[in-house]
C-alpha atoms as a PDB file:
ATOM      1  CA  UNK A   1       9.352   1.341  14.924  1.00  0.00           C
ATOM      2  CA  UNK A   2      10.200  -1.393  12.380  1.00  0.00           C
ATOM      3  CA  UNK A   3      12.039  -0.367   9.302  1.00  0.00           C
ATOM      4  CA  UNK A   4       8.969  -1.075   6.996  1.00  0.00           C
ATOM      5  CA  UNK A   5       5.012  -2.255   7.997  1.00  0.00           C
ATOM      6  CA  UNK A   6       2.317  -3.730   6.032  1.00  0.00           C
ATOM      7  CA  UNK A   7      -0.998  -2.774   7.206  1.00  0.00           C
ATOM      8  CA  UNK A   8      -3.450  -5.167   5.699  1.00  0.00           C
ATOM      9  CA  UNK A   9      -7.353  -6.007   6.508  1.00  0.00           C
ATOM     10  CA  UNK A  10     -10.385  -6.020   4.450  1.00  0.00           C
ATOM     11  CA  UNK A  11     -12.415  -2.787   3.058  1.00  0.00           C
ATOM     12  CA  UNK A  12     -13.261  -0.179   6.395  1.00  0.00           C
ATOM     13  CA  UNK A  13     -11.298  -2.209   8.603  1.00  0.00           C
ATOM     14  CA  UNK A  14      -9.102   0.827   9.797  1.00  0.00           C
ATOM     15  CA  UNK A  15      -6.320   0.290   7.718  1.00  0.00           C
ATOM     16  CA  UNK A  16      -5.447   3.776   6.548  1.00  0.00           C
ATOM     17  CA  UNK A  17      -6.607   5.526   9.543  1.00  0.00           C
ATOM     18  CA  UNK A  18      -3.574   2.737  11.577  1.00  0.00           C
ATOM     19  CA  UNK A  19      -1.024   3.360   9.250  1.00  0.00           C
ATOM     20  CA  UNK A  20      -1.321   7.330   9.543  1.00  0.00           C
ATOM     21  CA  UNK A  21      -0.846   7.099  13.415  1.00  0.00           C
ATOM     22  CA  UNK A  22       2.097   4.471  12.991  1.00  0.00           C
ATOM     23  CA  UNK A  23       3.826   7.612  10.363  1.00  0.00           C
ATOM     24  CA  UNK A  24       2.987  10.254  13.089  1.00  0.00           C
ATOM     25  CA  UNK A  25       4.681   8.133  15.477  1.00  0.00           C
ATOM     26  CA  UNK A  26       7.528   8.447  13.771  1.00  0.00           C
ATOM     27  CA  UNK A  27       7.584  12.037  13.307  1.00  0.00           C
ATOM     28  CA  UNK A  28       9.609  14.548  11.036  1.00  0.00           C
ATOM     29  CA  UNK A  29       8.743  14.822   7.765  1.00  0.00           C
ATOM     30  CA  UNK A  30       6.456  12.169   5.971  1.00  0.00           C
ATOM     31  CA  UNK A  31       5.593  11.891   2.465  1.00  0.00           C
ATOM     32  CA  UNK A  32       2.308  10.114   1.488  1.00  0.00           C
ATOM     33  CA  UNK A  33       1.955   7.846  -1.883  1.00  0.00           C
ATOM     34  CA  UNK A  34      -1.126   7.709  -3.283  1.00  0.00           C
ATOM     35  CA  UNK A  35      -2.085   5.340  -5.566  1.00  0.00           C
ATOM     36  CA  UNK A  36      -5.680   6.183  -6.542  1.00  0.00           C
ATOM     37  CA  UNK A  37      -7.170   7.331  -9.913  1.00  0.00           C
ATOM     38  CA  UNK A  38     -10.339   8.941  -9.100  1.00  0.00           C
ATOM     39  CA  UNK A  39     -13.028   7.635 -12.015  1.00  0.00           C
ATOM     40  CA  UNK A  40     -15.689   9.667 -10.826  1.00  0.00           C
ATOM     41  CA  UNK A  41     -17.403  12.266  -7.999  1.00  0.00           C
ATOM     42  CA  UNK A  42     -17.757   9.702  -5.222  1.00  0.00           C
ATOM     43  CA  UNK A  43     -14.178   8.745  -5.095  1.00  0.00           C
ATOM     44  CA  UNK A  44     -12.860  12.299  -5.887  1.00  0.00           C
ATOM     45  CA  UNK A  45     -14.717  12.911  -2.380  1.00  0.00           C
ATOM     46  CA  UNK A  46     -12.814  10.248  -0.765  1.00  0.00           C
ATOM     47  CA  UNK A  47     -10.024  11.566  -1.628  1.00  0.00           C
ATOM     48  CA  UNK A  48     -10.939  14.732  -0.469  1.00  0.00           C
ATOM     49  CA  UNK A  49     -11.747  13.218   2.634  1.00  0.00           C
ATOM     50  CA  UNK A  50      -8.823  11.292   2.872  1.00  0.00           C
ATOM     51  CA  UNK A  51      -6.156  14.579   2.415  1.00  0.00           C
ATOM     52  CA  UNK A  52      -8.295  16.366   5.034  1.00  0.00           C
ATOM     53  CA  UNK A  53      -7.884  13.649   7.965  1.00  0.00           C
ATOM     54  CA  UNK A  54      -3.705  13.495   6.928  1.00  0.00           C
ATOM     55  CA  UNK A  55      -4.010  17.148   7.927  1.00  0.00           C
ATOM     56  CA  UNK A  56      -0.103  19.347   7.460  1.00  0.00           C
ATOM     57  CA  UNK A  57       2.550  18.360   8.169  1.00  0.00           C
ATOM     58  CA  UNK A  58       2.407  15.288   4.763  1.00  0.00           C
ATOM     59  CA  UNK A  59       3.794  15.471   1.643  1.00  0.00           C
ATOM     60  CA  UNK A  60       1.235  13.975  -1.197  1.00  0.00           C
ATOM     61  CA  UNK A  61       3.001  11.847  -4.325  1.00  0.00           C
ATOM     62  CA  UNK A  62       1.007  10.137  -6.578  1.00  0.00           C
ATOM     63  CA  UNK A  63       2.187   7.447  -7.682  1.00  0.00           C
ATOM     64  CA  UNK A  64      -0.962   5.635  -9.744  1.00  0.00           C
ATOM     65  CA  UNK A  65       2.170   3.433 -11.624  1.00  0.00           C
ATOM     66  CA  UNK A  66       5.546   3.518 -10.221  1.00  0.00           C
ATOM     67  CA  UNK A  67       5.050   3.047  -6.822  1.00  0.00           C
ATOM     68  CA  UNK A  68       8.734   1.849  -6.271  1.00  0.00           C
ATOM     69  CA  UNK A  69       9.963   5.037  -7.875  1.00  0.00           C
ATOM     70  CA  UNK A  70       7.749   7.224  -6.017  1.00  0.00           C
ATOM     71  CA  UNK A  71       9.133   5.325  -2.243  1.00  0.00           C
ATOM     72  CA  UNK A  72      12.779   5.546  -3.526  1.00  0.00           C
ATOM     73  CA  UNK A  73      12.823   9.283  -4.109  1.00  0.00           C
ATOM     74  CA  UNK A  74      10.314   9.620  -1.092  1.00  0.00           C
ATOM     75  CA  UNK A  75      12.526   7.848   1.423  1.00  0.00           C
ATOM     76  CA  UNK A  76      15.755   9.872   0.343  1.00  0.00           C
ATOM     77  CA  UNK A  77      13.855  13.005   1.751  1.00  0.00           C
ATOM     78  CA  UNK A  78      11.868  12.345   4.399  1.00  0.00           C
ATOM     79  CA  UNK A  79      11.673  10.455   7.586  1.00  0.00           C
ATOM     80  CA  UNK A  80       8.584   8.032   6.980  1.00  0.00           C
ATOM     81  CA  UNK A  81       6.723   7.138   3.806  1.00  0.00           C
ATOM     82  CA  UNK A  82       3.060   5.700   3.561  1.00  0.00           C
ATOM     83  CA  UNK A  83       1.832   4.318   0.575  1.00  0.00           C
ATOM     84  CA  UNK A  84      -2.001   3.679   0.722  1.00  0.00           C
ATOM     85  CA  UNK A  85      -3.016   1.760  -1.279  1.00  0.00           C
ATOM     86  CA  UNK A  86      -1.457  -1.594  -3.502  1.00  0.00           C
ATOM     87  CA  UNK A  87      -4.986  -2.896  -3.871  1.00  0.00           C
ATOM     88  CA  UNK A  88      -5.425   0.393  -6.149  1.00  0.00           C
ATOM     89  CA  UNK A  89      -2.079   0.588  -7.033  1.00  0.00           C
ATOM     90  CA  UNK A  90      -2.585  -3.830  -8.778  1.00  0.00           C
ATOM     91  CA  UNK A  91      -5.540  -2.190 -10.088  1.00  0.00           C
ATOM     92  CA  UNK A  92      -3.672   0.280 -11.970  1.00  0.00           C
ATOM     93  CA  UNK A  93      -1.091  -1.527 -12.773  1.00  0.00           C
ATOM     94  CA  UNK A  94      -3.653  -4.646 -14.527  1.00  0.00           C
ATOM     95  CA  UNK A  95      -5.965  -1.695 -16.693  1.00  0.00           C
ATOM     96  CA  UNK A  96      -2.573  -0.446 -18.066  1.00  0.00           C
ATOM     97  CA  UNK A  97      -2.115  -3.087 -19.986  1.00  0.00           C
ATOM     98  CA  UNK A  98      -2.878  -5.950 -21.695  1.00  0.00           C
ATOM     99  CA  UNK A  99      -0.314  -8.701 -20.935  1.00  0.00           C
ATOM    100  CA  UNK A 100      -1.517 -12.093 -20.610  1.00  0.00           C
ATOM    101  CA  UNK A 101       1.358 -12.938 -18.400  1.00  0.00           C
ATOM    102  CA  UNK A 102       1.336 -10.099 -16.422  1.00  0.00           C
ATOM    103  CA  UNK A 103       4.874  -9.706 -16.551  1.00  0.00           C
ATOM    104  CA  UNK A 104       4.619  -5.912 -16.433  1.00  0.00           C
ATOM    105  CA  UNK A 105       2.857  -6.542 -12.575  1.00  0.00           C
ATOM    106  CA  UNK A 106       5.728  -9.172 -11.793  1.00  0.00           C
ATOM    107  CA  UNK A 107       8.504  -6.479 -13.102  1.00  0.00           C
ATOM    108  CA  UNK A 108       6.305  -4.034 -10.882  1.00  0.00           C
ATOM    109  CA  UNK A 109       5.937  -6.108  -7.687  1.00  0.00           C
ATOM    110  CA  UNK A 110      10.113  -6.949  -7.894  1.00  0.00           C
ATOM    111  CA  UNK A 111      10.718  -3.151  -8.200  1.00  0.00           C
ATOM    112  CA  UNK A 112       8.430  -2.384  -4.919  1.00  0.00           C
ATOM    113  CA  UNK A 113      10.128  -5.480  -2.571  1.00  0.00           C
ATOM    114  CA  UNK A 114      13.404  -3.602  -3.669  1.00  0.00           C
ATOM    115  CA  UNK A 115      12.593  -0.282  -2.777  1.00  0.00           C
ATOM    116  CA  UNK A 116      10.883  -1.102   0.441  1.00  0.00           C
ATOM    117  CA  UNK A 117      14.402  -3.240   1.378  1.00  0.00           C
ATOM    118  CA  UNK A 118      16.952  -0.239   0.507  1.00  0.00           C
ATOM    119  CA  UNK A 119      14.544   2.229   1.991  1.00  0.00           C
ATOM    120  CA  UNK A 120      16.827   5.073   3.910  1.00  0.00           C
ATOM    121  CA  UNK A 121      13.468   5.418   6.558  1.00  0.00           C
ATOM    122  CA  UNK A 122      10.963   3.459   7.461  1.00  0.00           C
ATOM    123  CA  UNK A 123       7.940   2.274   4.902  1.00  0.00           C
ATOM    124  CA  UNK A 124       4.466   1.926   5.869  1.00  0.00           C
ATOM    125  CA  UNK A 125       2.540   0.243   3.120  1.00  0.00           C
ATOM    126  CA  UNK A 126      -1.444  -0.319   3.138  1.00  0.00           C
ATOM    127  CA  UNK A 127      -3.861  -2.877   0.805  1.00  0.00           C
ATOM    128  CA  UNK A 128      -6.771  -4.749   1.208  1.00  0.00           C
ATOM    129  CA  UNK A 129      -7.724  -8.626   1.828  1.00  0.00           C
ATOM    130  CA  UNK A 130      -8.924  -9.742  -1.033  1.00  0.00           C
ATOM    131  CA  UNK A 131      -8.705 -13.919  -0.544  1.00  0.00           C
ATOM    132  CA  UNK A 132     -11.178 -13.813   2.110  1.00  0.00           C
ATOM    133  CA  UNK A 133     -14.363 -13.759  -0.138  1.00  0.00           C
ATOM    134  CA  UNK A 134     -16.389 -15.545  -2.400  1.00  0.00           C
ATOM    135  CA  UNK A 135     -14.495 -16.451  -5.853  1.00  0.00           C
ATOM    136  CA  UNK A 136     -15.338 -13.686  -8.170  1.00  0.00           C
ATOM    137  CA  UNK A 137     -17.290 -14.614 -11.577  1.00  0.00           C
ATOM    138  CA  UNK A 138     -15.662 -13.061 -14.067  1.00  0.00           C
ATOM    139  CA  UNK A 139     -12.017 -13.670 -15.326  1.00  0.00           C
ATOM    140  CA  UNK A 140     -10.693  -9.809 -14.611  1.00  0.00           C
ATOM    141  CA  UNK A 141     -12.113 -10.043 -11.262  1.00  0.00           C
ATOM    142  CA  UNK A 142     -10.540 -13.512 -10.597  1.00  0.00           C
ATOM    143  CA  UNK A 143      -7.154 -11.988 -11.838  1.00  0.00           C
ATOM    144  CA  UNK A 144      -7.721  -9.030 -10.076  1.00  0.00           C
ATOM    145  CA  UNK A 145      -8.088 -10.850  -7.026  1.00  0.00           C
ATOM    146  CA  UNK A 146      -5.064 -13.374  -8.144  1.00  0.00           C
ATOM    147  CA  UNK A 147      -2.667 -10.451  -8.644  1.00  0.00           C
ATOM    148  CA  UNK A 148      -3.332  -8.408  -5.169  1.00  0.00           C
ATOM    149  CA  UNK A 149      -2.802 -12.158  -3.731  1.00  0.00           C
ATOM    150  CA  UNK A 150       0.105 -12.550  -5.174  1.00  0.00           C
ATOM    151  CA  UNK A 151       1.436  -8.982  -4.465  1.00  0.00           C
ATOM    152  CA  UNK A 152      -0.114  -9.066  -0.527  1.00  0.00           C
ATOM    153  CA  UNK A 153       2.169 -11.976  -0.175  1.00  0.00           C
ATOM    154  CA  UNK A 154       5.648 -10.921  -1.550  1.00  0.00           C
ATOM    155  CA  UNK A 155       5.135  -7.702   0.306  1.00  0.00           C
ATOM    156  CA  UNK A 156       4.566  -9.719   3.725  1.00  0.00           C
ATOM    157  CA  UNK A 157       7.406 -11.337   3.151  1.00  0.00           C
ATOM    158  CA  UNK A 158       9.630  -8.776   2.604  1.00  0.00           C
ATOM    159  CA  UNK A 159       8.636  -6.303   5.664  1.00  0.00           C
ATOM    160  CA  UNK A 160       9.534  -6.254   9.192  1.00  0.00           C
ATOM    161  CA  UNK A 161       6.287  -6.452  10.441  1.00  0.00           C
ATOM    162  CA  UNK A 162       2.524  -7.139   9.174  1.00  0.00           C
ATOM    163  CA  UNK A 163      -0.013  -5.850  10.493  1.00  0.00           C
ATOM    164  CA  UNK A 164      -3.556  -7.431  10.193  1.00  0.00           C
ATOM    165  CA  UNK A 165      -7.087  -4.898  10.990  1.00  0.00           C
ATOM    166  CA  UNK A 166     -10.148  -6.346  12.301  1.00  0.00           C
ATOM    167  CA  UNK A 167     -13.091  -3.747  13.024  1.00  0.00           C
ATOM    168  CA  UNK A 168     -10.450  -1.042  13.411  1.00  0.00           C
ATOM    169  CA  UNK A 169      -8.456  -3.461  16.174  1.00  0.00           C
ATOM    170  CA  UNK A 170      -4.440  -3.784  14.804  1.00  0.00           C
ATOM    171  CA  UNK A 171      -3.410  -7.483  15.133  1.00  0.00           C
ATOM    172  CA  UNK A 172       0.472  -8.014  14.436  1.00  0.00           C
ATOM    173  CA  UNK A 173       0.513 -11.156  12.604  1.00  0.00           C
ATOM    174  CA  UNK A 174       4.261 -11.117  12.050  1.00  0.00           C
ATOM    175  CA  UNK A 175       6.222  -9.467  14.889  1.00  0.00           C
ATOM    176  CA  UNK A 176       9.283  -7.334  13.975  1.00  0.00           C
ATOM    177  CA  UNK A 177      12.565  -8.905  13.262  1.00  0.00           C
ATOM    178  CA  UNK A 178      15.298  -8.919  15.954  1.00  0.00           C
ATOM    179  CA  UNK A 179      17.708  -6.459  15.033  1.00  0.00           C
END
């Protein structure tokens, strides 16, 4: 298995549901990064839902904030680490605060690409698509979608190996790197 994945695709695509069978490929002992805030009953169900298909055998970190500091101290313990998901996690990360420049997401995003490269086991990382769609028509949304661009990009750039989901089919749009 490559060193660290990105498992990207739009909403339902099979993303999380993937990257859960890549990390029990790998076996041993896997921690699992979560990233979501549940607002309300609907997503506190998801969640719910979520914990109950990872089944034993995972460790649960959340990590709504400091996702770089949550796969650093995740990696030095176990053998894989999934962190599902940075759509969430730029979501987060642009309600936190109120920095025109963003330069607390940019800080963010710089920690994360480290982490992921000195990683002691492999990294499985999940987000959404977001560049696909129609151009949001209000400013948050527009730097919402901006931001998890931006972020979707570095992070493909920096793994071994992407992974794009398409009606729950895995399509490996960049192949691991020779070792």
């Amino acid at each position: 298995m490559s060193k660290s994945i990105f498992v990207i695709g739009g909403c339902r695509s099979g993303k999380s549901r993937h990257a859960m069978k890549l990390a029990d490929a790998v076996g041993g002992k896997k921690v699992f990064i979560a990233t979501c805030v549940p607002q309300d009953e609907e997503m506190n169900q998801r969640v719910a839902h979520h914990r109950s298909e990872r089944g034993g055998g995972w460790e649960t970190v959340e990590a709504p904030l400091d996702l770089a500091a949550a796969i650093a101290d995740g990696a030095k313990r176990a053998d894989v680490v999934l962190a599902d998901c940075l759509t969430l996690w730029a979501s987060n990360l642009l309600l936190a605060e109120t920095d025109p420049e963003n330069s607390h997401i940019i800080a963010a995003l710089s920690e994360l690409v480290s982490a992921i490269d000195e990683a002691a086991c492999p990294v499985i990382l999940v987000s959404n698509e977001v560049g696909a769609g129609i151009v949001p028509e209000n400013r948050l949304a527009r730097l919402f979608r901006d931001e998890v661009g931006r972020i979707n990009q570095q992070v493909a750039a920096a793994v071994d190996q992407v992974i794009w989901m398409v009606a729950g089919i895995p399509m490996t749009i960049k192949p691991e790197r020779a070792p």
